[in-house]
Protein backbone atom coordinates (compact mmCIF):
# COMPACT_ATOMS: atom_id res chain seq x y z
CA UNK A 1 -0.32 -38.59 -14.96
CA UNK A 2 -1.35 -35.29 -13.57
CA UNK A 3 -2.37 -34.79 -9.94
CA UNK A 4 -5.18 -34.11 -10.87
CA UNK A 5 -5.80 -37.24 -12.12
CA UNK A 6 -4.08 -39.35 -9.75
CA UNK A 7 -6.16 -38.01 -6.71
CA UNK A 8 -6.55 -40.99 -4.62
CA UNK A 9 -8.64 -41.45 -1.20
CA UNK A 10 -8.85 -44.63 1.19
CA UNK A 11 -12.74 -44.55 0.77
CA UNK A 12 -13.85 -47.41 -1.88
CA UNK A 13 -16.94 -46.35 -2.95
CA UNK A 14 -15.36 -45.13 -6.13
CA UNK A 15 -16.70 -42.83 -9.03
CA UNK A 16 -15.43 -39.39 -9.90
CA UNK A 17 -14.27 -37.22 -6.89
CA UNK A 18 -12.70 -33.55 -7.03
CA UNK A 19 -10.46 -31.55 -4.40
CA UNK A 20 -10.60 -28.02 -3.51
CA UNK A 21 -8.67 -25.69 -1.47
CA UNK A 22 -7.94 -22.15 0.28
CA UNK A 23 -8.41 -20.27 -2.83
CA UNK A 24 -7.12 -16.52 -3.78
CA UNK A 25 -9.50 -14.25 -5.31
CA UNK A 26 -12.03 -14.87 -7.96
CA UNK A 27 -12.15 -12.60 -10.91
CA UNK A 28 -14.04 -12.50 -14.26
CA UNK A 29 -17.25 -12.98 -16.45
CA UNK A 30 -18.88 -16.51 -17.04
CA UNK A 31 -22.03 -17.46 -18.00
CA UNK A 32 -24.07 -19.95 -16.30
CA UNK A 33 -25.30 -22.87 -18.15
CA UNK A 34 -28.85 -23.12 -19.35
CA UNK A 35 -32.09 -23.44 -16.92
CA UNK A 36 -32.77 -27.07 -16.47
CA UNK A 37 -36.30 -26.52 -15.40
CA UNK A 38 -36.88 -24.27 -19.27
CA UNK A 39 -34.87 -27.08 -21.10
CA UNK A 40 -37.05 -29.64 -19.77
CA UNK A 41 -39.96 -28.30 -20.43
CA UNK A 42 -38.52 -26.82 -24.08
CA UNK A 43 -38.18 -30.62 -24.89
CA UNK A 44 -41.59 -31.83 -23.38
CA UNK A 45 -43.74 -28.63 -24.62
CA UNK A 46 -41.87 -28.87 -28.19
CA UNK A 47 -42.53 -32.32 -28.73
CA UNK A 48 -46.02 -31.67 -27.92
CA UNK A 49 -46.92 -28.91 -30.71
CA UNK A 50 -47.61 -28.40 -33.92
CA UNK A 51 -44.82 -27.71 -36.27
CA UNK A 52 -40.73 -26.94 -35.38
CA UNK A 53 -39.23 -25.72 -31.99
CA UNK A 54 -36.08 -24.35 -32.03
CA UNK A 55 -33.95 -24.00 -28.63
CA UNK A 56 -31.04 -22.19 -28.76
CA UNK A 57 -28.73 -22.62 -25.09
CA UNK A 58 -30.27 -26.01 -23.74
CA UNK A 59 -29.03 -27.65 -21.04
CA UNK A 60 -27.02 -30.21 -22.38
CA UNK A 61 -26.70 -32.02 -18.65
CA UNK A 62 -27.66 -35.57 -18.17
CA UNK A 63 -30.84 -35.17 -16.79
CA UNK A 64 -31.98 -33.40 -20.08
CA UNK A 65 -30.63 -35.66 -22.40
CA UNK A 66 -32.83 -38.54 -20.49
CA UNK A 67 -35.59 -36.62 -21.54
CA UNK A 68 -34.63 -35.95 -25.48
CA UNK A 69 -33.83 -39.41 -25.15
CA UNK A 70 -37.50 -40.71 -23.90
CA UNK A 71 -38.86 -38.99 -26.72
CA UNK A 72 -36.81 -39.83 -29.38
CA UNK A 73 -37.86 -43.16 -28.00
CA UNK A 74 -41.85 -41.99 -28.25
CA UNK A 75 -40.78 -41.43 -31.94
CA UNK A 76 -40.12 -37.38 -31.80
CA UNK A 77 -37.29 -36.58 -33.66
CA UNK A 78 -34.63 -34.25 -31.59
CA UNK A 79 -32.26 -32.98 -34.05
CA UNK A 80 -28.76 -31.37 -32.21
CA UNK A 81 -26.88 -28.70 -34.46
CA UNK A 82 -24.58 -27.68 -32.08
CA UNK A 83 -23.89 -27.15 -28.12
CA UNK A 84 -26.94 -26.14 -26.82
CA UNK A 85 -28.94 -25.06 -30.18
CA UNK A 86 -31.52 -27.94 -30.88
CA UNK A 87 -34.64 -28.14 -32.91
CA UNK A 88 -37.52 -30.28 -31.97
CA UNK A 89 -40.46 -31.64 -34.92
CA UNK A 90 -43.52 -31.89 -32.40
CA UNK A 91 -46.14 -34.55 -33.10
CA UNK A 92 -48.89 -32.69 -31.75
CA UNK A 93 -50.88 -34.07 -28.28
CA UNK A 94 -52.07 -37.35 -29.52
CA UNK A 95 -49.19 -38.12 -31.65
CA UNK A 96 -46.53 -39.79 -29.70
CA UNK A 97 -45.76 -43.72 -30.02
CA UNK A 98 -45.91 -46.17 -27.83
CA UNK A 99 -41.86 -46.30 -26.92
CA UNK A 100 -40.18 -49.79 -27.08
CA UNK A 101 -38.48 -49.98 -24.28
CA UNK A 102 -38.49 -48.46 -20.58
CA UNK A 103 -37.64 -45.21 -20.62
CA UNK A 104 -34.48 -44.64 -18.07
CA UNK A 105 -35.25 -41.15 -16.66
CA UNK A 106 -31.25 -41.90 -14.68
CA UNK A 107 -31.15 -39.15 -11.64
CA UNK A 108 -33.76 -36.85 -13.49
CA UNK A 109 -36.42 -36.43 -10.45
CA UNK A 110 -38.04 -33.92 -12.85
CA UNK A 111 -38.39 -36.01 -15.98
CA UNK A 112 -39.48 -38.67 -13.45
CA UNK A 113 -42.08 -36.73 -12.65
CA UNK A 114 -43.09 -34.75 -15.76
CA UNK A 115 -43.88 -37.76 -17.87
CA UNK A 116 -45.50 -39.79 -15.36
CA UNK A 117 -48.30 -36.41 -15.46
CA UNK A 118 -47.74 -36.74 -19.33
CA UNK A 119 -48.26 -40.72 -19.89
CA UNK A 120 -51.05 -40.71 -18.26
CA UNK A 121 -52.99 -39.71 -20.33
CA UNK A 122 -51.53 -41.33 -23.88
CA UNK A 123 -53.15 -44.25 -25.01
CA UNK A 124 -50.24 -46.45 -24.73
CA UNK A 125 -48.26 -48.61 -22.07
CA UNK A 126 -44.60 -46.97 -20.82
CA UNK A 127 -42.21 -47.77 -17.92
CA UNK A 128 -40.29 -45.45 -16.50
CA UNK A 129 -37.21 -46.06 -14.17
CA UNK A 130 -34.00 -44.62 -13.28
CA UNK A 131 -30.87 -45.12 -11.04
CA UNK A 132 -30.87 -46.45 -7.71
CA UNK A 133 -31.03 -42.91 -6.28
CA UNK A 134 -34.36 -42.21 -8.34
CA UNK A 135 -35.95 -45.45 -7.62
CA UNK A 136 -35.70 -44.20 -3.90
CA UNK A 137 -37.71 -40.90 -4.09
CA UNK A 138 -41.29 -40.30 -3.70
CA UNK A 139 -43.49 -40.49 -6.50
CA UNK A 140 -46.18 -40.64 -4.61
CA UNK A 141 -46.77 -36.85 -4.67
CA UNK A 142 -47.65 -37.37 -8.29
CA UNK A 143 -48.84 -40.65 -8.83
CA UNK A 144 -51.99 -39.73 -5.71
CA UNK A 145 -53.56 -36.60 -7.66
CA UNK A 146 -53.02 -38.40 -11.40
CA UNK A 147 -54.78 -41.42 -10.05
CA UNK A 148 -57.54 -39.46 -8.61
CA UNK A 149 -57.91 -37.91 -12.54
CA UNK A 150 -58.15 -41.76 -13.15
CA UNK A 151 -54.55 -42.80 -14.32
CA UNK A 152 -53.99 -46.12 -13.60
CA UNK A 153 -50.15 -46.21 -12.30
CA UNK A 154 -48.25 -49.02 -11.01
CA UNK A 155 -45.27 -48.96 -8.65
CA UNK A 156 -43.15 -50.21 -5.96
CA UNK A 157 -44.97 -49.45 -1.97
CA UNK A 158 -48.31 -48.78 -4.11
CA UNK A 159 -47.19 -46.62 -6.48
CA UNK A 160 -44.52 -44.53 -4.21
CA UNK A 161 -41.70 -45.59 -5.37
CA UNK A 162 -40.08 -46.40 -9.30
CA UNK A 163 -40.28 -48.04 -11.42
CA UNK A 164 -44.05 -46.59 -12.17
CA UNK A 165 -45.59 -48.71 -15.31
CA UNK A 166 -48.52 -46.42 -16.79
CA UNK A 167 -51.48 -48.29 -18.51
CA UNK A 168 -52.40 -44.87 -20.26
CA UNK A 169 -56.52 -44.20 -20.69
CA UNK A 170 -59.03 -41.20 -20.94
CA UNK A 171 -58.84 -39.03 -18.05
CA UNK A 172 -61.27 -36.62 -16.45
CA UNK A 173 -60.45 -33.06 -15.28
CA UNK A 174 -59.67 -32.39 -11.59
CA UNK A 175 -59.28 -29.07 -9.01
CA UNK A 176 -56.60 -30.62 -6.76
CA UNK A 177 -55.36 -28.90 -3.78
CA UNK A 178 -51.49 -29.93 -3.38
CA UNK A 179 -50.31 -30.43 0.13
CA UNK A 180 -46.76 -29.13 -1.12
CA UNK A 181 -46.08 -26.04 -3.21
CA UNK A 182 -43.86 -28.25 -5.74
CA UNK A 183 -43.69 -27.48 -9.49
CA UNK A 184 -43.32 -31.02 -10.40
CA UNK A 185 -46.48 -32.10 -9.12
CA UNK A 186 -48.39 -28.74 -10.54
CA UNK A 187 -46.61 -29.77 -14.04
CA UNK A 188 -47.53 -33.40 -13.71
CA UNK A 189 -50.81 -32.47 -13.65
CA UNK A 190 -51.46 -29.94 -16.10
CA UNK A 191 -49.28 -31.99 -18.30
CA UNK A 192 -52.18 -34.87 -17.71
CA UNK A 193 -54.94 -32.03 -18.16
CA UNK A 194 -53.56 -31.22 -21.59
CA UNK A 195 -55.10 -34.51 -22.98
CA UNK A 196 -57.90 -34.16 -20.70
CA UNK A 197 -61.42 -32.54 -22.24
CA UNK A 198 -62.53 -29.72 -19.51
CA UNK A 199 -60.21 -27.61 -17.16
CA UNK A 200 -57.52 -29.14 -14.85
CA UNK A 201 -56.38 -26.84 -11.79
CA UNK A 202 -54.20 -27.19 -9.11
CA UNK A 203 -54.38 -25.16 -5.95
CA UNK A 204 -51.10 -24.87 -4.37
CA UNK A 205 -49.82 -23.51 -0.38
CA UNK A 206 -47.46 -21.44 -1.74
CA UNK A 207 -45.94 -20.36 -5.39
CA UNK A 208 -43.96 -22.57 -6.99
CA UNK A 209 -41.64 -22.50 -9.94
CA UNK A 210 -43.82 -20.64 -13.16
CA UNK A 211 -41.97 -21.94 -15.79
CA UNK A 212 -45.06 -24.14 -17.03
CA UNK A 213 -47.15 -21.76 -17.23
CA UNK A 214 -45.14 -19.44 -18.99
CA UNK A 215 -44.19 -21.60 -21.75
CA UNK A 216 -47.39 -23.24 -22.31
CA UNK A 217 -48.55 -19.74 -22.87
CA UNK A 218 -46.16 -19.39 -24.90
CA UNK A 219 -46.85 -22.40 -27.35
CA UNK A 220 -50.52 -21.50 -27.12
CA UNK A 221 -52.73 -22.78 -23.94
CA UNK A 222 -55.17 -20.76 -22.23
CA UNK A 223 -54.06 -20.79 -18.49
CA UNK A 224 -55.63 -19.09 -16.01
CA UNK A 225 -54.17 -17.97 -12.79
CA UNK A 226 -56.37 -16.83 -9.28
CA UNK A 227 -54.02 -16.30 -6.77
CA UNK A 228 -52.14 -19.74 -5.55
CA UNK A 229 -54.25 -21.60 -8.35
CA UNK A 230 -53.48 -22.13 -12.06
CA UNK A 231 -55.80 -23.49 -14.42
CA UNK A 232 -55.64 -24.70 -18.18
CA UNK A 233 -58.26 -25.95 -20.82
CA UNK A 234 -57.79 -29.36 -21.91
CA UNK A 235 -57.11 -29.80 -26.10
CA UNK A 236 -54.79 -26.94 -26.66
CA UNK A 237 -53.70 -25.60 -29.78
CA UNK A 238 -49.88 -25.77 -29.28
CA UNK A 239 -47.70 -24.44 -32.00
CA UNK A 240 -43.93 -24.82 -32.10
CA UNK A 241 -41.88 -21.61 -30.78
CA UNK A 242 -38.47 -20.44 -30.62
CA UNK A 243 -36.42 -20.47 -27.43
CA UNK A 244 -33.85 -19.36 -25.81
CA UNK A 245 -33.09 -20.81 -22.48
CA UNK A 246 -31.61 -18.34 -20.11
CA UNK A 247 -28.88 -19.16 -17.70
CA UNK A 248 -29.68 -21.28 -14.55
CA UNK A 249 -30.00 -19.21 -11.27
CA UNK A 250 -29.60 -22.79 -9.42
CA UNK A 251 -26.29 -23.44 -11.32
CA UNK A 252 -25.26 -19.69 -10.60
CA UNK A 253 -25.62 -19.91 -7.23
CA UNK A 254 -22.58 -22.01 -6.16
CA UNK A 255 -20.01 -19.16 -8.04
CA UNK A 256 -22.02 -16.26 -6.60
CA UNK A 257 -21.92 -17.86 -2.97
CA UNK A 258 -17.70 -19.00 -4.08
CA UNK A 259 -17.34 -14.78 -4.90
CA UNK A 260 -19.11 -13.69 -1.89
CA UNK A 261 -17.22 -15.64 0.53
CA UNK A 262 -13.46 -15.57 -0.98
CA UNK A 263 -12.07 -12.45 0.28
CA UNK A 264 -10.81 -10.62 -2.46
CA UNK A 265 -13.91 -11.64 -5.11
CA UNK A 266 -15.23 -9.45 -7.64
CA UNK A 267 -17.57 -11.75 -10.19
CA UNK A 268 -20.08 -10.87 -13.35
CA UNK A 269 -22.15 -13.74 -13.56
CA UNK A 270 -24.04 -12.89 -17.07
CA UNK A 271 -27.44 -13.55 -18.69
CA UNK A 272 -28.54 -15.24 -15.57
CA UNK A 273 -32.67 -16.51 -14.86
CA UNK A 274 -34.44 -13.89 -12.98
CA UNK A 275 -37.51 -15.40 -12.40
CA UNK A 276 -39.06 -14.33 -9.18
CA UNK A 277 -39.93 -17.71 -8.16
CA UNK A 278 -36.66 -19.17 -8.62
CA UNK A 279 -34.21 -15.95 -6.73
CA UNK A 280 -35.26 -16.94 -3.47
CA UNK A 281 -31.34 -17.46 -2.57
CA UNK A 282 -30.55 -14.13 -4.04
CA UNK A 283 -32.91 -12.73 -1.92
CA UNK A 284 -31.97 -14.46 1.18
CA UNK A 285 -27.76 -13.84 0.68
CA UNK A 286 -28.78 -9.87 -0.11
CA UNK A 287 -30.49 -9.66 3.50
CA UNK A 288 -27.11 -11.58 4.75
CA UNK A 289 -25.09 -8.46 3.87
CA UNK A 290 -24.47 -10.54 0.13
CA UNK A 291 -22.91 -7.54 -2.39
CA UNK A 292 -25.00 -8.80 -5.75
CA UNK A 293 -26.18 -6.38 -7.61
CA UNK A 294 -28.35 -6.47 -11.28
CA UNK A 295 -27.08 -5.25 -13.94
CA UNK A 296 -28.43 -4.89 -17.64
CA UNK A 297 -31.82 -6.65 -16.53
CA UNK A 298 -34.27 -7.47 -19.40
CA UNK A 299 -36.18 -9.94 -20.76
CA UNK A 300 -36.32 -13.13 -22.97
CA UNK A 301 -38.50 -15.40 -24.35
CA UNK A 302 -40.69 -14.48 -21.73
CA UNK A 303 -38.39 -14.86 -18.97
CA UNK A 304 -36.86 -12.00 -17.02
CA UNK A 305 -32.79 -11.98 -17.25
CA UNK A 306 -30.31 -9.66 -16.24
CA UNK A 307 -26.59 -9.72 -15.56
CA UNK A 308 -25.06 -9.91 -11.90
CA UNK A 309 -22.34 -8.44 -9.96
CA UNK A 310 -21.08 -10.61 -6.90
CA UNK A 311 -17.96 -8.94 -4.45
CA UNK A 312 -16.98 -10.51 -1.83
CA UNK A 313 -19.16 -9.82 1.25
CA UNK A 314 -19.07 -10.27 5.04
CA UNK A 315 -21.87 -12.29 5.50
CA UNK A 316 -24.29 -12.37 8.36
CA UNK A 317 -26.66 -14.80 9.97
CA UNK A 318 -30.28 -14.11 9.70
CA UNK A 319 -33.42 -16.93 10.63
CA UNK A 320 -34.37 -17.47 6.84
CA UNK A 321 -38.39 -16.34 6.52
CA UNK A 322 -40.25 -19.70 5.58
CA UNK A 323 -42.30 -17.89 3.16
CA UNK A 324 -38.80 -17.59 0.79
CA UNK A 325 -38.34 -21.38 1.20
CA UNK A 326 -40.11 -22.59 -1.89
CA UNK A 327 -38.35 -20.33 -3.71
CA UNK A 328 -35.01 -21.36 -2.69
CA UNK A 329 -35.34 -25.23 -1.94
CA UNK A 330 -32.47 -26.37 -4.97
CA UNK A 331 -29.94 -23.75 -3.39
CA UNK A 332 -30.18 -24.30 0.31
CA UNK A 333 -26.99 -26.93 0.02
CA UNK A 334 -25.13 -24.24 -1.02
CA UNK A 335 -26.72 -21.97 1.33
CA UNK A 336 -25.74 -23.92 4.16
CA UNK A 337 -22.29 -23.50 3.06
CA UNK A 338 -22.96 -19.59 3.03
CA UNK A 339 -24.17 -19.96 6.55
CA UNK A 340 -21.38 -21.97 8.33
CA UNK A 341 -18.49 -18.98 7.14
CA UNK A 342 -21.49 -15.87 8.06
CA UNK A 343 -21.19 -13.95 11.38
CA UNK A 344 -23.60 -15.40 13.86
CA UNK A 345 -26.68 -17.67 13.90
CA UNK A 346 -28.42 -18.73 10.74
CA UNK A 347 -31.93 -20.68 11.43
CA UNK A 348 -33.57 -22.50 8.51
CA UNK A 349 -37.15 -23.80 9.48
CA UNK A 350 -39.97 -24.99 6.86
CA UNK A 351 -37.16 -27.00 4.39
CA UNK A 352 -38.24 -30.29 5.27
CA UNK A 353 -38.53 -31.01 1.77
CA UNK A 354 -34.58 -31.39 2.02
CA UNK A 355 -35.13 -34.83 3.35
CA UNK A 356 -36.40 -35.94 0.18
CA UNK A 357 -34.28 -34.97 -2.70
CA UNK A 358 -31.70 -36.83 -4.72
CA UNK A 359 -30.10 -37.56 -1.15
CA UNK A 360 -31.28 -36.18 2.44
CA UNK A 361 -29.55 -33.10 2.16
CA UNK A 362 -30.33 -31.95 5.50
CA UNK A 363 -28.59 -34.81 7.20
CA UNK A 364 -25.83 -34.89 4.14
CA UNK A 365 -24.76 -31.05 4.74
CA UNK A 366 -24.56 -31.32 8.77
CA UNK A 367 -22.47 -34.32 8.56
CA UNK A 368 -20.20 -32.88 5.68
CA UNK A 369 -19.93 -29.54 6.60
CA UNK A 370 -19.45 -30.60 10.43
CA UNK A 371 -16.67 -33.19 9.48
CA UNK A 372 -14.67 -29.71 8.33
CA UNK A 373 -15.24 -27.88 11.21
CA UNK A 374 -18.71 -26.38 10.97
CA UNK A 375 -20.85 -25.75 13.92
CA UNK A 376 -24.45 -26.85 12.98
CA UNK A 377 -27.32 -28.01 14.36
CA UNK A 378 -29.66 -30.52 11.88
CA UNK A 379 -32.93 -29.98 12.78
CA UNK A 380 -36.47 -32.35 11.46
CA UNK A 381 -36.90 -29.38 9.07
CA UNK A 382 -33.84 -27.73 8.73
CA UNK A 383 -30.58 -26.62 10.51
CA UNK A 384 -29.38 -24.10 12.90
CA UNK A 385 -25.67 -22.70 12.02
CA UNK A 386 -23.68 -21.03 14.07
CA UNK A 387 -21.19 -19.18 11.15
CA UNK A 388 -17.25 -19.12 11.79
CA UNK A 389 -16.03 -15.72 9.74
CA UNK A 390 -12.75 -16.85 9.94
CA UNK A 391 -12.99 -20.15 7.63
CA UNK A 392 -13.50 -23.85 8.63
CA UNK A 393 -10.14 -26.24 9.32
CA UNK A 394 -11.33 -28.57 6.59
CA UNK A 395 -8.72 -31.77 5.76
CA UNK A 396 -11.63 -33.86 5.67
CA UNK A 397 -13.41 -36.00 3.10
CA UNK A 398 -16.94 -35.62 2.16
CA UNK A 399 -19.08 -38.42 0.61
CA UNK A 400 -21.45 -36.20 -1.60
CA UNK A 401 -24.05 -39.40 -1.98
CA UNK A 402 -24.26 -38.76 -5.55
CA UNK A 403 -26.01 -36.02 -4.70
CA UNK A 404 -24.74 -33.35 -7.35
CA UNK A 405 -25.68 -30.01 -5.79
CA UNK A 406 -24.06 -31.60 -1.65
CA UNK A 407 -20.97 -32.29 -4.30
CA UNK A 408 -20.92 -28.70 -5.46
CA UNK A 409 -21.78 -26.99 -2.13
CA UNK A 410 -18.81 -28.51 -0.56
CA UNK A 411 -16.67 -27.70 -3.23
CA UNK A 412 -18.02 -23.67 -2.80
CA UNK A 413 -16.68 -24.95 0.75
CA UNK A 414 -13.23 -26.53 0.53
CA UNK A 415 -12.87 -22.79 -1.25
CA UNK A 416 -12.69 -21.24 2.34
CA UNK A 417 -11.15 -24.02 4.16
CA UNK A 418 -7.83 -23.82 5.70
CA UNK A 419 -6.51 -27.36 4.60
CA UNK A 420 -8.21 -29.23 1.63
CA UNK A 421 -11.33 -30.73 1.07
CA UNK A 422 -12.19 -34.18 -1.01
CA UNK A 423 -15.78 -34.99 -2.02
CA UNK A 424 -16.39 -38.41 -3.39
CA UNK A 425 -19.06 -39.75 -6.01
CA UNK A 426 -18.81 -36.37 -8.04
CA UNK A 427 -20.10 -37.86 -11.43
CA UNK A 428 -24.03 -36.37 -10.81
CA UNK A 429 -22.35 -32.90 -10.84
CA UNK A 430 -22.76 -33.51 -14.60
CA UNK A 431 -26.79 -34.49 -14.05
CA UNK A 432 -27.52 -30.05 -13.29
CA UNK A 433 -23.85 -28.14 -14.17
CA UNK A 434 -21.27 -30.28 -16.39
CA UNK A 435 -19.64 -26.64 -16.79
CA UNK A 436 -19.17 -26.47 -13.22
CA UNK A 437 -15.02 -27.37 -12.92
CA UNK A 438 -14.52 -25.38 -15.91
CA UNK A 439 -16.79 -21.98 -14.81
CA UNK A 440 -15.28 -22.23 -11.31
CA UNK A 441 -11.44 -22.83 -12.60
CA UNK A 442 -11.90 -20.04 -15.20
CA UNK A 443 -12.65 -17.43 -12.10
CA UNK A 444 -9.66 -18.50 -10.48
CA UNK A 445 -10.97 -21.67 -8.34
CA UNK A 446 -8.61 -23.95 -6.77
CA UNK A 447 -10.63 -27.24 -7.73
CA UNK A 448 -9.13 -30.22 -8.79
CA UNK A 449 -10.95 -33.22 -10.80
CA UNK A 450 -9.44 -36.55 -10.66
CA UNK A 451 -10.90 -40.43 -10.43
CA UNK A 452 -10.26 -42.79 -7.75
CA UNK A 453 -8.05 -46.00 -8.80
């Protein structure tokens, strides 16, 4: 047996853990894994059309195979030709079935979501649950604006909580003013107004992620955008399209934070998502003194792309501008980790959505990162960080709360640490970034995977 497999803890909460540790150098080109947001909304918008959609570099991370796996179960057959190149025979809007069983969405907050929008509006009964993490977030975000469209959604605390069983019916058209600039919520609805006669629109505080909009334009809706609010006509013609998914800027961003803070680094991170709703971290590690630069930008399928070039930086602490929040919510684990090694003070304000992902990340970065020897602050909506240049002591072990992006960020971490770092309950890593041991070993990484016995 390996060590690497024989990597052993006191801690008995089990499940897959990894160890990383002071780490030379990292050198070379990798390519990030597909967008999760574009492959779940490949699936969703290509079972929807008219006719074939092929996807060519899908996701293939748990959280999208829940939701090929809901619709094969709504009868839409998913056919897989090889890693990452699928083709999808949509049924059309009104031609999904009634699925047989309760459809599992596991950690996948955004097929949660999604298809709760979706169901609502299909004249058929569904379930959906997922794991015990899932069950815990707030649905109510999405279940309040579908109900006032007239879904009829039952839940745990009134509908706030999963499972959510759906009692699908007509719907009428809203103009619904979110409280939270959240793409899951914007897509739940719009995915509701597609099967709704009349135009459904969502006003939001701030931009969120455009990938819905995109594609559905793509496949053949008439959206409309005025400022913060989108708008689409309800009975589409969709037809199917072919796609190719670019590489995820949220998986990206733990090896461009890993090259910017090993001394040494000098990383090409290649056909990576450059959607300006979704580089929010880029942005915010650029004004830290961050050495990224774009390369060979372009654009496919709609989306821009372009290749990057991360060296190894001297970081600096800034106060993060709320307005860039939105835009960076998915990274600011990893960010954190950024922070705690930058010269000076690093303020975070407005990211009280933290509190609410697949774990509290907020109060699960302060506690890990300050068991190695960070200096942070948590604050209701964020965190103050007072950077050490020099590298934290480490020799701790960090409890990621299946939480696959606290996992990862510690990892990025353990990089810079003078003595080791374990993180236990790894397995969601595979949920976002199954790549992620083999992309980070490949650039030189010193990260270990191993299960506890």
């Amino acid at each position: 047996m390996s060590e690497a497999d024989s990597l052993v803890t006191g801690n008995d909460v089990g499940g897959r853990i990894f160890r990383a540790r002071k780490s030379g150098p990292l050198k070379g080109e990798v390519t990030p894994p597909g967008d999760k947001s574009i492959s779940h909304r490949s699936v969703i918008f290509g079972a929807l059309a008219e006719g074939t959609t092929k996807v060519d570099g899908l996701l293939e991370g748990e959280d999208v195979l829940r939701t090929i796996a809901a619709f094969r179960d709504m009868g839409v057959e998913v056919e897989r030709h090889d890693k990452g190149r699928y083709t999808i025979h949509g049924v059309g809007l009104d031609g999904l079935a009634e699925p047989g069983n309760v459809l599992d969405m596991g950690n996948s907050g955004t097929g949660m979501r999604l298809l709760t929008g979706l169901l609502s509006s299909q004249p058929f009964y569904s379930v959906l649950t997922g794991d015990g993490s899932l069950r815990g977030r707030p649905m109510g975000r999405v279940v309040t604006p579908l109900r006032k469209m007239g879904a009829r959604i039952l839940g745990r605390e009134g509908g706030k909580k999963a499972p959510l069983a759906i009692n699908g019916t007509e719907l009428v058209p809203i103009d619904y003013t979110s409280p939270v600039a959240s793409a899951q919520v914007k897509t739940a609805i719009l995915l509701a107004g597609l099967n709704t006669a009349g135009e459904t629109s969502v006003l939001e505080p701030a931009l969120s992620r455009d990938h819905t909009e995109r594609m559905l334009k793509g496949f053949g809706a008439e959206v409309q955008r005025d400022g913060l609010r989108v708008t689409i006509d309800g009975w589409p013609d969709l037809t199917g399209q072919e796609i190719l998914v670019p590489g995820d800027p949220s998986s990206a961003a733990f090896p461009m934070v890993a090259a910017l803070l090993v001394p040494g680094s000098d990383v090409l991170l290649t056909n990576v998502g450059m959607n300006p709703t979704r580089i929010g971290l880029m942005e915010i590690l650029l004004e830290m003194g961050g050495r990224i630069e774009r390369l060979n930008e372009r654009e496919v399928g709609g989306e821009p792309v372009a290749d990057l070039r991360v060296r190894h930086s001297e970081l600096k602490g800034i106060e993060v501008p709320v307005e860039v929040v939105p835009r960076a919510i998915d990274e600011f684990p990893v960010l954190f980790a950024a922070a705690a090694m930058a010269d000076g003070e690093t303020i975070v304000r407005g990211a009280e959505e933290l509190r609410v992902k697949e774990s509290d990340r907020i109060s699960a970065m302060a506690v890990g990162l300050g068991s190695l020897g960070a200096r942070i602050e948590e604050r209701e909506d964020g965190a103050v960080i007072t950077g050490q240049p020099e590298g934290l002591k480490g020799g701790g072990v960090v409890d990621s709360h299946t939480d696959h992006r606290i996992a990862m960020s510690h990892l990025v971490a353990g990089l810079c640490c003078k003595e080791p770092v374990e993180v236990l309950r790894c397995e969601n890593i595979d949920t976002s970034f199954p790549e992620f041991h083999g992309i980070m070993t490949t650039l030189g990484a010193e990260i270990e995977s191993g299960r506890v016995v």
